[in-house]
N, C-alpha and C. Protein backbone atom coordinates (compact mmCIF):
# COMPACT_ATOMS: atom_id res chain seq x y z
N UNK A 1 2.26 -14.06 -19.59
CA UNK A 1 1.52 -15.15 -18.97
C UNK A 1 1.39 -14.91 -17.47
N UNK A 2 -0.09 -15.13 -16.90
CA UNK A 2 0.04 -14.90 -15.53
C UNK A 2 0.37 -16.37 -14.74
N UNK A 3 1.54 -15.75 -13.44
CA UNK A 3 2.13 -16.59 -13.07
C UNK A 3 0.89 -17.24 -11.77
N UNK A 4 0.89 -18.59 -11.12
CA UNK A 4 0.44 -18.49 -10.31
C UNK A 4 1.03 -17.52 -8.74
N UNK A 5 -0.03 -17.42 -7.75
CA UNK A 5 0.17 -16.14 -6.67
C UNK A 5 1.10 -17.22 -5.55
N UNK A 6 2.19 -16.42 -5.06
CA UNK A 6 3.61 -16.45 -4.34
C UNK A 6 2.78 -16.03 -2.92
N UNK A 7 3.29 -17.02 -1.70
CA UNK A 7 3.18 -16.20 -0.72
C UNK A 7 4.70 -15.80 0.21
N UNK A 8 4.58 -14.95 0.64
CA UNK A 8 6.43 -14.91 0.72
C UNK A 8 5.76 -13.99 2.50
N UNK A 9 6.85 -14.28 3.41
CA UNK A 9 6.74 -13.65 4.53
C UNK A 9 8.20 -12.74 4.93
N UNK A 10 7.82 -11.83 5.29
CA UNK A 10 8.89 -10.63 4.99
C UNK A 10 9.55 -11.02 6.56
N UNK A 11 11.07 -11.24 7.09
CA UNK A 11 11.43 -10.69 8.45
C UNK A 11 12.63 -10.01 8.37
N UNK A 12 12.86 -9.88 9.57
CA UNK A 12 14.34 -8.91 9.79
C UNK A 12 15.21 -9.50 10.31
N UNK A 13 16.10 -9.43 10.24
CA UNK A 13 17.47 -9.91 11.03
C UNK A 13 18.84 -8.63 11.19
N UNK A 14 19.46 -8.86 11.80
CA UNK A 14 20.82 -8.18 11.96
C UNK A 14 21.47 -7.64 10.62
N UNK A 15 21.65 -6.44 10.08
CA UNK A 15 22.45 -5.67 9.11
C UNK A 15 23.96 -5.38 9.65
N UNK A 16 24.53 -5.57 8.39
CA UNK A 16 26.26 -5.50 8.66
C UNK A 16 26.85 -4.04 8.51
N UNK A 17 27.12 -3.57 9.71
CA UNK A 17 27.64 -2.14 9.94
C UNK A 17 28.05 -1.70 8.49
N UNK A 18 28.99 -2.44 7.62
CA UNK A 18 29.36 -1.61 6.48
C UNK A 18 28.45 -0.76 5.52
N UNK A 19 27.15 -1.70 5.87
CA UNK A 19 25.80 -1.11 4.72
C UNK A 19 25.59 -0.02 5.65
N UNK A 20 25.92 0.53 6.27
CA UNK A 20 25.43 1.64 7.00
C UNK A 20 26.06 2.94 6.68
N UNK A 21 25.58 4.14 6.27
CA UNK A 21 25.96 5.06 5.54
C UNK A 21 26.38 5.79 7.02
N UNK A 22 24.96 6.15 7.36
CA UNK A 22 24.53 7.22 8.39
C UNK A 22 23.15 6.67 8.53
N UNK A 23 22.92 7.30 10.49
CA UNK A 23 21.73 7.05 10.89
C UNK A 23 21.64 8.09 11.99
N UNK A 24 19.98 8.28 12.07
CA UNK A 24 19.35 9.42 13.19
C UNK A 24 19.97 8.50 14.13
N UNK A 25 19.64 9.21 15.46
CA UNK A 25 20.21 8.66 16.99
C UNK A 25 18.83 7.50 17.38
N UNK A 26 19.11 7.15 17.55
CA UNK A 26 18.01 5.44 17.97
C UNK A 26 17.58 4.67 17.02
N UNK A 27 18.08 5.30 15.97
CA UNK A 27 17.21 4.52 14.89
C UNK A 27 18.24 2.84 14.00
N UNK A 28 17.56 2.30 13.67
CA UNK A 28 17.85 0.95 13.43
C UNK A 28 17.47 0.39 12.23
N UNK A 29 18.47 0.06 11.40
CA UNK A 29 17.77 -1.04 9.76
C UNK A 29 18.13 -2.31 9.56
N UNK A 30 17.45 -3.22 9.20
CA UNK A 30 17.53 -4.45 9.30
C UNK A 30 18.08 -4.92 7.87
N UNK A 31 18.19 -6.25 7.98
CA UNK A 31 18.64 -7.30 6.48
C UNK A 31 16.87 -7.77 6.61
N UNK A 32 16.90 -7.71 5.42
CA UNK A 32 15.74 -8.65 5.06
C UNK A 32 15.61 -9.85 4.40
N UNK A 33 14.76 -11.02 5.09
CA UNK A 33 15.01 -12.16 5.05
C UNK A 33 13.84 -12.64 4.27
N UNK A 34 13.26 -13.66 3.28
CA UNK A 34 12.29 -13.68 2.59
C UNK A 34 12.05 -14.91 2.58
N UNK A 35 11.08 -15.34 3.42
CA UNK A 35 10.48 -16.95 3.50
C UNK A 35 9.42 -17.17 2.77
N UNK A 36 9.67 -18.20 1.76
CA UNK A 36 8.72 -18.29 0.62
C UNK A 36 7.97 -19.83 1.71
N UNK A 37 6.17 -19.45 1.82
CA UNK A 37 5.51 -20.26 1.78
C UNK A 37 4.40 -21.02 0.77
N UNK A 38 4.97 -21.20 -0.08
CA UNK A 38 3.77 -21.61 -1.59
C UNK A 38 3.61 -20.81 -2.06
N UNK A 39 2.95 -21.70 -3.31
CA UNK A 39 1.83 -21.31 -3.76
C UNK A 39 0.05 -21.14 -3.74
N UNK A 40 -0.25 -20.31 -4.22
CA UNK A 40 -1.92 -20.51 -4.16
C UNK A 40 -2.75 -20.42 -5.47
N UNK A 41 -3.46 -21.31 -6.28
CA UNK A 41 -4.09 -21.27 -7.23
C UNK A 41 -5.05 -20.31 -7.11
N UNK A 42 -5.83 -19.43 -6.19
CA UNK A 42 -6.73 -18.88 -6.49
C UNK A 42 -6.64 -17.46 -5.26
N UNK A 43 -6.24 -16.52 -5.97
CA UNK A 43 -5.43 -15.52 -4.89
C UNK A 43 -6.31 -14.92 -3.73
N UNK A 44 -7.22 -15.10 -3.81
CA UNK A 44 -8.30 -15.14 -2.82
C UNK A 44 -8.56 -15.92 -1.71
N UNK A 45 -7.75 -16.92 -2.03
CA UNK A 45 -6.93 -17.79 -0.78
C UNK A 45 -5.53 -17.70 0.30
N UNK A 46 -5.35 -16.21 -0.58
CA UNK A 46 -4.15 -15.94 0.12
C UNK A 46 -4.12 -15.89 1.70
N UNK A 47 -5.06 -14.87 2.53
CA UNK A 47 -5.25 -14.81 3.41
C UNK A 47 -5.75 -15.44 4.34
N UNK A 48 -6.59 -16.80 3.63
CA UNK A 48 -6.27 -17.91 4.56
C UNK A 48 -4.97 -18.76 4.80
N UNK A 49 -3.94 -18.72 3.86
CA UNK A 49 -3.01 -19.07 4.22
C UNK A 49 -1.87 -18.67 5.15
N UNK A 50 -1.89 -17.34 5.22
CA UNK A 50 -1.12 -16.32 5.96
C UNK A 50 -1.44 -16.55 7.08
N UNK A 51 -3.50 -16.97 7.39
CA UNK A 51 -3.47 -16.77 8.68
C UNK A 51 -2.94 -17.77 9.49
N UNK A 52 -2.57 -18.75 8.96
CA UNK A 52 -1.86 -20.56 9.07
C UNK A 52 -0.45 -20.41 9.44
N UNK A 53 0.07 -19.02 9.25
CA UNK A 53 1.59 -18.92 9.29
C UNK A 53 1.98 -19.06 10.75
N UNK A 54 2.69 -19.26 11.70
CA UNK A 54 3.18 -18.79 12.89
C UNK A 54 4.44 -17.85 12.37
N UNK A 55 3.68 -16.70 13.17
CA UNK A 55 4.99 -15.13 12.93
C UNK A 55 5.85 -15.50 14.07
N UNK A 56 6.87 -14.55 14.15
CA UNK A 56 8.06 -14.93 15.15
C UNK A 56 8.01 -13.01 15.85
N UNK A 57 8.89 -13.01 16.52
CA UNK A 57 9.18 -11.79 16.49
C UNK A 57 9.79 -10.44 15.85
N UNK A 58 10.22 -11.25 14.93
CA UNK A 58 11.14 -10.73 13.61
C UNK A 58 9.96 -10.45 12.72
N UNK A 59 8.94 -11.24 12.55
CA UNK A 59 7.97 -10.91 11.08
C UNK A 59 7.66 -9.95 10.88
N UNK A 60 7.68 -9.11 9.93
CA UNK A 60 7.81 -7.28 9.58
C UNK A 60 6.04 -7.51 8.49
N UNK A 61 5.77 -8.78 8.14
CA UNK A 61 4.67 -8.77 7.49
C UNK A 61 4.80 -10.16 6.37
N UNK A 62 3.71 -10.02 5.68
CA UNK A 62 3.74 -11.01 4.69
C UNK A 62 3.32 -10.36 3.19
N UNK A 63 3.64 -10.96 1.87
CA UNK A 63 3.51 -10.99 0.44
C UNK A 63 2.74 -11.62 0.00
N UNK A 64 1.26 -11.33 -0.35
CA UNK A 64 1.22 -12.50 -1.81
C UNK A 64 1.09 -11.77 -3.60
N UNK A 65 2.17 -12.14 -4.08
CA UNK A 65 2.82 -11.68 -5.51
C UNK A 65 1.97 -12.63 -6.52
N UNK A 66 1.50 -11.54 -7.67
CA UNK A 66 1.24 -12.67 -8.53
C UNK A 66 2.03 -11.45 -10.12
N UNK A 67 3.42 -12.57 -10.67
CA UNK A 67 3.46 -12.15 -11.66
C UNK A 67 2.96 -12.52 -13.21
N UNK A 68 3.09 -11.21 -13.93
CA UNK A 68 2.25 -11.18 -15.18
C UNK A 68 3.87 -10.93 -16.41
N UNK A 69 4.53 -12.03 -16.95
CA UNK A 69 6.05 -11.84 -17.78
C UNK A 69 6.94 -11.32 -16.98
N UNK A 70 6.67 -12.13 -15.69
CA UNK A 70 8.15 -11.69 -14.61
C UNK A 70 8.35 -9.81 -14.29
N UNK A 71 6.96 -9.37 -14.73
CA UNK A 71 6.57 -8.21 -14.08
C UNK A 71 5.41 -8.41 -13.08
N UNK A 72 5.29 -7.24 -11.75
CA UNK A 72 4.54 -7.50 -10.92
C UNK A 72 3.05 -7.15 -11.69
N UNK A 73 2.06 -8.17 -11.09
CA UNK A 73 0.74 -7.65 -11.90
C UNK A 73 -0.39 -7.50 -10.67
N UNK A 74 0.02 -8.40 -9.71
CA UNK A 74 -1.06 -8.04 -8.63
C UNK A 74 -0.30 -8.15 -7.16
N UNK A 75 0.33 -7.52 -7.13
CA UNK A 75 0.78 -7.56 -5.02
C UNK A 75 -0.16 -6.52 -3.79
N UNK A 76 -0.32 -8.25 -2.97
CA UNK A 76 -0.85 -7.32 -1.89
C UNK A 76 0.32 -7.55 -0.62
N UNK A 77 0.25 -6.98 0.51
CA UNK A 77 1.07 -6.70 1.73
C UNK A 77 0.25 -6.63 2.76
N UNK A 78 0.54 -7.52 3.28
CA UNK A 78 -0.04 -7.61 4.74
C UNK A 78 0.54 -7.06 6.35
N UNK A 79 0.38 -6.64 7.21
CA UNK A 79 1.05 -6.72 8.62
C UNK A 79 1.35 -7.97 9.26
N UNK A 80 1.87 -7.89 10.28
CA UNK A 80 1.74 -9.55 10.65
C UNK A 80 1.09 -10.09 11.07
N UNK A 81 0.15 -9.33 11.39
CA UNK A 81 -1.34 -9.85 12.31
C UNK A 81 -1.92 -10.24 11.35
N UNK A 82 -1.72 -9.85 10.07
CA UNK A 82 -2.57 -10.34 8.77
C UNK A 82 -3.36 -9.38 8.43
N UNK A 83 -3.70 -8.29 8.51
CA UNK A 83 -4.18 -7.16 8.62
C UNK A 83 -3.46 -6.97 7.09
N UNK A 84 -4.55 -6.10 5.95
CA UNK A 84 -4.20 -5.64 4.66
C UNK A 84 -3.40 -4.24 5.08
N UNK A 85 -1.85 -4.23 4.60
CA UNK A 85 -0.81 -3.28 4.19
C UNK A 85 -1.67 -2.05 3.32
N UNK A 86 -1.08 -3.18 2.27
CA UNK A 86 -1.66 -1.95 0.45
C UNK A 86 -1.93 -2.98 -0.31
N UNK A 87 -2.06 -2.66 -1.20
CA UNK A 87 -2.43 -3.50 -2.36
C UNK A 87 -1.95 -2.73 -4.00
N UNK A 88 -1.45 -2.96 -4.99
CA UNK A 88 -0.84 -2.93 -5.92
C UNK A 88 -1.78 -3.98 -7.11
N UNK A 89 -2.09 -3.08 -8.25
CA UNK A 89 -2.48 -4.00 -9.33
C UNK A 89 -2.49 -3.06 -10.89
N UNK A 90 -2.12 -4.01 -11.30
CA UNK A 90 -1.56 -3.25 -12.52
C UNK A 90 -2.38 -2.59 -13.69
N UNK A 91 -2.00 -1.01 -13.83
CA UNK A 91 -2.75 -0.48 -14.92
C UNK A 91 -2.73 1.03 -13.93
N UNK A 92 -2.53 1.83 -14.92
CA UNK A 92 -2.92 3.17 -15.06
C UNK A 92 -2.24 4.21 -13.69
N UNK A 93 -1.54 4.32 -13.37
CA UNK A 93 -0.42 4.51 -12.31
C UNK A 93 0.43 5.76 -12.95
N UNK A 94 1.09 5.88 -14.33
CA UNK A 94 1.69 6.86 -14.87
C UNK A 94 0.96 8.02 -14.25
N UNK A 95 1.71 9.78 -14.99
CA UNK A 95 0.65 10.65 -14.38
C UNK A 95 -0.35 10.75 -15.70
N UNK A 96 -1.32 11.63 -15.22
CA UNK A 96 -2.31 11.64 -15.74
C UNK A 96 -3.21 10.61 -16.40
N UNK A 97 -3.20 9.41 -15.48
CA UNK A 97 -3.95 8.30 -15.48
C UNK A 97 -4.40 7.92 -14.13
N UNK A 98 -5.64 7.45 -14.27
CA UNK A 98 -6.24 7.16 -13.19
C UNK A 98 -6.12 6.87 -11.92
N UNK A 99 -4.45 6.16 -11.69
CA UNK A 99 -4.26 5.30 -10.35
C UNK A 99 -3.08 6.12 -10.29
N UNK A 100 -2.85 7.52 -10.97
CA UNK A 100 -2.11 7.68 -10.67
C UNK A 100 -1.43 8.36 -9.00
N UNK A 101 -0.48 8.61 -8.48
CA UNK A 101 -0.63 9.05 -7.12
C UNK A 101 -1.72 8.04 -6.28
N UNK A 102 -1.70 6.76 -6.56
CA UNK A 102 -3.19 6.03 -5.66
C UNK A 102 -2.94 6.13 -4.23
N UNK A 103 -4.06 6.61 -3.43
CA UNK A 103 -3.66 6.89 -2.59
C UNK A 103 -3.33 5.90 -1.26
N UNK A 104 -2.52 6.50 -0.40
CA UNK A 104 -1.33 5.47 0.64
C UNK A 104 -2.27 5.79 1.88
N UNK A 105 -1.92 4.39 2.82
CA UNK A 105 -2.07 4.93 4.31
C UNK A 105 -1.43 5.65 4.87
N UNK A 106 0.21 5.95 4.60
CA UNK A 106 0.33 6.91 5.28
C UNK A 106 0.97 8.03 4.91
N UNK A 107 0.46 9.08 5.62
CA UNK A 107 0.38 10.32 4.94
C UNK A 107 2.07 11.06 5.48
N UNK A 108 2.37 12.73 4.59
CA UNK A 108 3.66 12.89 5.04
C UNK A 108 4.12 12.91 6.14
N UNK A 109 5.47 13.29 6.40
CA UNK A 109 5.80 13.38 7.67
C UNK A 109 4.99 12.00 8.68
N UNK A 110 4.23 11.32 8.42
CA UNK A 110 4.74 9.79 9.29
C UNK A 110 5.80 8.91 9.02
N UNK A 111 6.50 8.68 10.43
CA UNK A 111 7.25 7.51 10.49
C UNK A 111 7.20 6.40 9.96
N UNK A 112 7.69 5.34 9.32
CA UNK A 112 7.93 3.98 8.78
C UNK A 112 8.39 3.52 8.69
N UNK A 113 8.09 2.11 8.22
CA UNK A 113 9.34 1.10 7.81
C UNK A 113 9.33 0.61 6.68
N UNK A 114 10.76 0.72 5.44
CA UNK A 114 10.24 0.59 4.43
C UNK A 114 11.16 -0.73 3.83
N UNK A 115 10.63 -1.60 3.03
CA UNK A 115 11.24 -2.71 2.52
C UNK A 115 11.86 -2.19 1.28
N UNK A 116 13.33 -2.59 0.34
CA UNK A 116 13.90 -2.13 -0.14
C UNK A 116 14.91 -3.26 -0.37
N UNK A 117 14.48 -3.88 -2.14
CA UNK A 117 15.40 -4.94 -2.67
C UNK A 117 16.58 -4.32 -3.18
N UNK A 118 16.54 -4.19 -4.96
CA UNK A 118 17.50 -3.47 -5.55
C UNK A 118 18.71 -3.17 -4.90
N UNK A 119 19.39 -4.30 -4.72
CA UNK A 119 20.66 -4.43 -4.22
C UNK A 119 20.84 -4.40 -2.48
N UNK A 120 20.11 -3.78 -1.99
CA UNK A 120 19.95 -3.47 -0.71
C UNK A 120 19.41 -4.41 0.18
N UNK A 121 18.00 -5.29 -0.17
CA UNK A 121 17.42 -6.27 0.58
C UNK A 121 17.45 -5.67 1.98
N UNK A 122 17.02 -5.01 2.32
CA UNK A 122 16.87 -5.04 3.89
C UNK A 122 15.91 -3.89 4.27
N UNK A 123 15.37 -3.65 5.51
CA UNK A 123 14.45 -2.87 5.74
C UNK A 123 14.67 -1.48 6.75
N UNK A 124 14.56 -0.71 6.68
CA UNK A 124 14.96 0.73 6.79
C UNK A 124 14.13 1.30 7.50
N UNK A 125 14.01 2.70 8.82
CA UNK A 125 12.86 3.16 9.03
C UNK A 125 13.30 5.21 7.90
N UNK A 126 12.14 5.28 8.05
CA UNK A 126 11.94 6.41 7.20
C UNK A 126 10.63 7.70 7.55
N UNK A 127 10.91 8.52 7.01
CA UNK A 127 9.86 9.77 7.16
C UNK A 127 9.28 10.16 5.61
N UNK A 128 7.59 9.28 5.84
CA UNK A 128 7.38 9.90 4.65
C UNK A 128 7.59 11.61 3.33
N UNK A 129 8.12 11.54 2.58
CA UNK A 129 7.97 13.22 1.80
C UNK A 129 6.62 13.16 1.16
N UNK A 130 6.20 12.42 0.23
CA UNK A 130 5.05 12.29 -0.14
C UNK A 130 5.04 11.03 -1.54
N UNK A 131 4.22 11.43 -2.61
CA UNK A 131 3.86 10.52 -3.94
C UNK A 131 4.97 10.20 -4.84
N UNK A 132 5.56 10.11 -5.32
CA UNK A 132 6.32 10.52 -6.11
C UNK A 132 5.71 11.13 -7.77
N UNK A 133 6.17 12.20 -7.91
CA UNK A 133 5.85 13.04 -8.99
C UNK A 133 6.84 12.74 -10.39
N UNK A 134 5.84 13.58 -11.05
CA UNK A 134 7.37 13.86 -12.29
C UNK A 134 8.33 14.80 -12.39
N UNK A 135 8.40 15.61 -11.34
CA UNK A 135 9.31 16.80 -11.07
C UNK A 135 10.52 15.85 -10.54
N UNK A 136 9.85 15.37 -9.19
CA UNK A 136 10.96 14.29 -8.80
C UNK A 136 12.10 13.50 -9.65
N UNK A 137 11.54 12.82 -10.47
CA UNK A 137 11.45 11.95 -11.25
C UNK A 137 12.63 12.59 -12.48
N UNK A 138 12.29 13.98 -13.01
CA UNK A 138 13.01 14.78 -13.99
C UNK A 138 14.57 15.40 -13.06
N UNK A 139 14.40 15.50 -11.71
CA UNK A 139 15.26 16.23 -10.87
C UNK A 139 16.04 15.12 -10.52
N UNK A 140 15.75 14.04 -10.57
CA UNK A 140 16.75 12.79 -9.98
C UNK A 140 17.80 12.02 -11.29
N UNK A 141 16.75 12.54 -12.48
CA UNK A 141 17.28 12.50 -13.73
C UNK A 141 18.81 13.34 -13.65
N UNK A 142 18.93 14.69 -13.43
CA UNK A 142 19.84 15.36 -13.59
C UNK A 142 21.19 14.70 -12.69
N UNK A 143 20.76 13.98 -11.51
CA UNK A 143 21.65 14.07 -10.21
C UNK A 143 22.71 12.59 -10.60
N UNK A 144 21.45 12.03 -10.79
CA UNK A 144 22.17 10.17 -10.84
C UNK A 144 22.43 9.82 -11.87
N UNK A 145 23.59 9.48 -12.04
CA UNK A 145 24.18 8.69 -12.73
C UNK A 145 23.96 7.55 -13.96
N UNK A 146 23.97 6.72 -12.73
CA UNK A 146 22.77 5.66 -13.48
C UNK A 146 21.89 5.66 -14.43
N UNK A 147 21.18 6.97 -13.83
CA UNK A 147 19.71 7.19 -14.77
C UNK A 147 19.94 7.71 -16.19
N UNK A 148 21.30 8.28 -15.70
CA UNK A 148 22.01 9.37 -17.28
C UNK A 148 22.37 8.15 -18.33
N UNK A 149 22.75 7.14 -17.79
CA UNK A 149 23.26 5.76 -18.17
C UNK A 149 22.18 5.00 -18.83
N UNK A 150 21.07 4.83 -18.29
CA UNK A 150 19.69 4.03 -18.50
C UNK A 150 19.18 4.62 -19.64
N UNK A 151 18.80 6.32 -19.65
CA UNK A 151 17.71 6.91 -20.21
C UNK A 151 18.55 7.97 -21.06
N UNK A 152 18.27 8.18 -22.29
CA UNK A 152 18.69 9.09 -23.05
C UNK A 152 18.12 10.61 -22.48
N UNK A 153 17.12 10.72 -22.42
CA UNK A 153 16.49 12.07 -21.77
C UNK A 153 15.99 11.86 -20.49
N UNK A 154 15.62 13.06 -20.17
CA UNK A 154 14.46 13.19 -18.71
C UNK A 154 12.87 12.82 -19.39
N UNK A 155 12.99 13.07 -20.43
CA UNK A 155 11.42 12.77 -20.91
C UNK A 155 11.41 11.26 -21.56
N UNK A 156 12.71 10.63 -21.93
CA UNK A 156 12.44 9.31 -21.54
C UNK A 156 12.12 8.80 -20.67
N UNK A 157 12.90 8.68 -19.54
CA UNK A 157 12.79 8.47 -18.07
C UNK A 157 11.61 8.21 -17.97
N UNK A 158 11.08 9.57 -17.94
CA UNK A 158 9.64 9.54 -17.26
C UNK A 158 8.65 8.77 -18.45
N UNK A 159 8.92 9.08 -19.54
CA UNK A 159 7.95 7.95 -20.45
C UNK A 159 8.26 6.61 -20.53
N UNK A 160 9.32 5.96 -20.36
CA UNK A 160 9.40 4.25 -19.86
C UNK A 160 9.68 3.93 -18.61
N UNK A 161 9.45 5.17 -17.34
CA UNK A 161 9.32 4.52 -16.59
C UNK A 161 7.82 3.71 -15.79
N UNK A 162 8.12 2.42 -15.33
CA UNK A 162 6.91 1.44 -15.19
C UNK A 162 5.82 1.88 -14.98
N UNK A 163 4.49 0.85 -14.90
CA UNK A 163 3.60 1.08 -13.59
C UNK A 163 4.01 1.24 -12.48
N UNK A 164 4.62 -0.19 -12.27
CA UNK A 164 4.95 -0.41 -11.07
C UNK A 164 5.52 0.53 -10.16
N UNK A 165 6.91 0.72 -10.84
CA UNK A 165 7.27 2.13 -9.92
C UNK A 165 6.99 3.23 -9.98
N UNK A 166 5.86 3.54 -10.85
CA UNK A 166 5.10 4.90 -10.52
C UNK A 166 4.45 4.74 -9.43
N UNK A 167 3.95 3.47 -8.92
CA UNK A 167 3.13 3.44 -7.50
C UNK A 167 4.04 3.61 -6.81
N UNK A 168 5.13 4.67 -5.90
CA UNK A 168 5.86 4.59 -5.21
C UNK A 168 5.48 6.06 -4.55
N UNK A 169 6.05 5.97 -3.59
CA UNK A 169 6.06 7.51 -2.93
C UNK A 169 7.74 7.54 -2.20
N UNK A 170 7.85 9.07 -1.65
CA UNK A 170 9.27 9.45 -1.89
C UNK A 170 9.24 9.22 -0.17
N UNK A 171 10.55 8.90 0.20
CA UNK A 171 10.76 8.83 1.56
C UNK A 171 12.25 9.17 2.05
N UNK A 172 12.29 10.13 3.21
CA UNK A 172 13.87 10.90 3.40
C UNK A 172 13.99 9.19 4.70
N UNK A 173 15.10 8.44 4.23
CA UNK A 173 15.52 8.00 5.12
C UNK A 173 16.27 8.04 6.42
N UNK A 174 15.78 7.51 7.58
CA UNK A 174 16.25 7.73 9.19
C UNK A 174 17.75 6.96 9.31
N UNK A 175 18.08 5.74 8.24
CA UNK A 175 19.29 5.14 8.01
C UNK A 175 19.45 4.90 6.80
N UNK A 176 20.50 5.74 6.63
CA UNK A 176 21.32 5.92 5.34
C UNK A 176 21.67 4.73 4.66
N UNK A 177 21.55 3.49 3.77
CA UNK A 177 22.01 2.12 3.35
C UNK A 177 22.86 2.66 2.06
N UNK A 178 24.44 1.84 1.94
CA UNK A 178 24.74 1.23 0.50
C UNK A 178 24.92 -0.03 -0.09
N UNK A 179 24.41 -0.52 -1.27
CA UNK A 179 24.99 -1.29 -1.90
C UNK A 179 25.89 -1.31 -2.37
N UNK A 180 26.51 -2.81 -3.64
CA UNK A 180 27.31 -2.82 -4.13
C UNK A 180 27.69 -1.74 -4.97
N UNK A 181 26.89 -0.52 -5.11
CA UNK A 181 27.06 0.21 -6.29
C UNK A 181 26.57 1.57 -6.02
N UNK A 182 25.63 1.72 -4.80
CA UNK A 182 25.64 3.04 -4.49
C UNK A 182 25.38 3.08 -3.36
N UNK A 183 25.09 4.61 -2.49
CA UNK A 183 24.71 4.99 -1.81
C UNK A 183 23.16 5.66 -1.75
N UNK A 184 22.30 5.30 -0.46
CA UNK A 184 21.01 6.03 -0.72
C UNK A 184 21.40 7.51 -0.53
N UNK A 185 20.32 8.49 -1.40
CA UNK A 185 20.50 9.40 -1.26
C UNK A 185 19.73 9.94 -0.26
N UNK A 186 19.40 11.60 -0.03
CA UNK A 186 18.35 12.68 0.90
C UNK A 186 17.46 11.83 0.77
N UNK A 187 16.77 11.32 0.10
CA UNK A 187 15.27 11.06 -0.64
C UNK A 187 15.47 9.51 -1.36
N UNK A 188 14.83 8.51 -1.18
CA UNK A 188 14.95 7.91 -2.40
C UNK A 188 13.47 7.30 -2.75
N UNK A 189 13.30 6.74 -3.54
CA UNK A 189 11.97 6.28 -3.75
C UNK A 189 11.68 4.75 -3.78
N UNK A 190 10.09 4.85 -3.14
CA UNK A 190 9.94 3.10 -2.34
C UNK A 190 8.27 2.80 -2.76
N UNK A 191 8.77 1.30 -3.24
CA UNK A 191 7.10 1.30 -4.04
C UNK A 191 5.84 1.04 -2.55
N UNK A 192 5.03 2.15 -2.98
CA UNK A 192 3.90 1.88 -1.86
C UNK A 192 3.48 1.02 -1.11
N UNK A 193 3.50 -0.48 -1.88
CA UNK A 193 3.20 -1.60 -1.19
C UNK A 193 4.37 -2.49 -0.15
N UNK A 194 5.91 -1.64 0.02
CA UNK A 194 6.17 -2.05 0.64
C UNK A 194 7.03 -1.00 1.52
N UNK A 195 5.83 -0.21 1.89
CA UNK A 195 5.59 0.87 3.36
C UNK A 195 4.76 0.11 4.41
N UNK A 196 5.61 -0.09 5.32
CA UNK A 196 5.01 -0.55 6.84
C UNK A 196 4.63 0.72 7.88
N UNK A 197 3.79 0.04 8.88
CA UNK A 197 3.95 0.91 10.18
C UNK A 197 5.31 0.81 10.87
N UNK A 198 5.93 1.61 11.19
CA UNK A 198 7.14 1.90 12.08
C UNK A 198 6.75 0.78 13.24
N UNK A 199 8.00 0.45 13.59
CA UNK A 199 8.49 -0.70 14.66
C UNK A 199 9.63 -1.06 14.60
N UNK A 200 10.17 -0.91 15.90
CA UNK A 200 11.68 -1.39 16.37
C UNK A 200 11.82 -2.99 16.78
N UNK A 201 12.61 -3.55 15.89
CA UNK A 201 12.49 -5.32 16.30
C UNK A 201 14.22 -5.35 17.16
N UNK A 202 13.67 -6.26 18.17
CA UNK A 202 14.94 -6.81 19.05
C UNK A 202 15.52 -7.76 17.98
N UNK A 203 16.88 -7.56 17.30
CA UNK A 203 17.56 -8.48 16.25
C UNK A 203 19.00 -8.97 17.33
């Protein structure tokens, strides 16, 4: 069932030294804070609502989510100026389907800032690697744990893994984060739509 569209505004605040693995020299990751402003019946209204928001100095950007069975079916991402991020919509993303690799604003080796729930909630800067592939995907199989845990094979993996996170591309992080349960690795992977432009916020 499609849910009605979420508008949610992304900011930063102060991260607690312990989540901190390792970091380049100047570089800085935030907690991420998630201010839900409504709903909108007709998602095409989103961006008049956003533009209604007052940002602060902290605002890293805004969300409007619309889920389809508590899976994502249409997210877009905004900057804070209100300016379109990416956009995300569901279908055909695996490889050798159409959306697959869809392409990003930003290309490798640029700087960013990347948003990152899954235990972590907070926002990170990073150096793009690129799309994420199925080599990736089969090679991260071997390393982690987890995944050995989740997926009987590497060719499972890659055959139930989502749309959704096939729209992701790979990024070597500038600050190392752990959760309750792991550590990021060299590389980890971050869904497209929530890659920012790089920016240092006074927290």
């Amino acid at each position: 069932m499609l849910e009605d569209t979420v508008i949610n505004e992304f900011r930063v605040k102060p991260i607690s030294s312990d989540k901190i693995v390792s970091s380049s020299e100047g570089e800085t990751a935030y907690s991420l804070e998630t201010i839900p402003h409504g709903k909108c019946v007709m998602p095409a209204n989103d961006t008049e609502i956003i533009s209604k928001i007052q940002i602060t100095d902290l605002t890293l950007g805004f969300e409007s989510e619309t889920e389809c069975d508590f899976d994502p079916y249409d997210i877009k991402t905004y900057n804070a100026d209100g300016s379109e991020n990416a956009h995300y919509q569901y279908g055909d993303h695996a490889p050798g389907e159409d959306n697959f690799q869809e392409e990003c604003r930003f290309k490798t080796d640029d700087k960013v800032l990347c948003l990152m729930y899954e235990g972590y909630d907070a926002v990170f800067p990073g150096i793009v690697v690129g799309p994420l592939t199925e080599e990736y995907l089969r090679n991260l199989y071997e390393t982690d744990e987890d995944m050995r845990i989740g997926y009987a094979s590497a060719d499972e993996a890659v055959e139930q893994w989502t749309d959704w996170n096939w729209d992701s591309i790979i990024i070597r992080p500038l600050v190392r984060l752990k959760n309750d349960w792991e550590e990021m690795g060299e590389t980890v992977i971050v869904n497209r739509v929530y890659v920012f432009p790089y920016k240092k916020y006074q927290v």
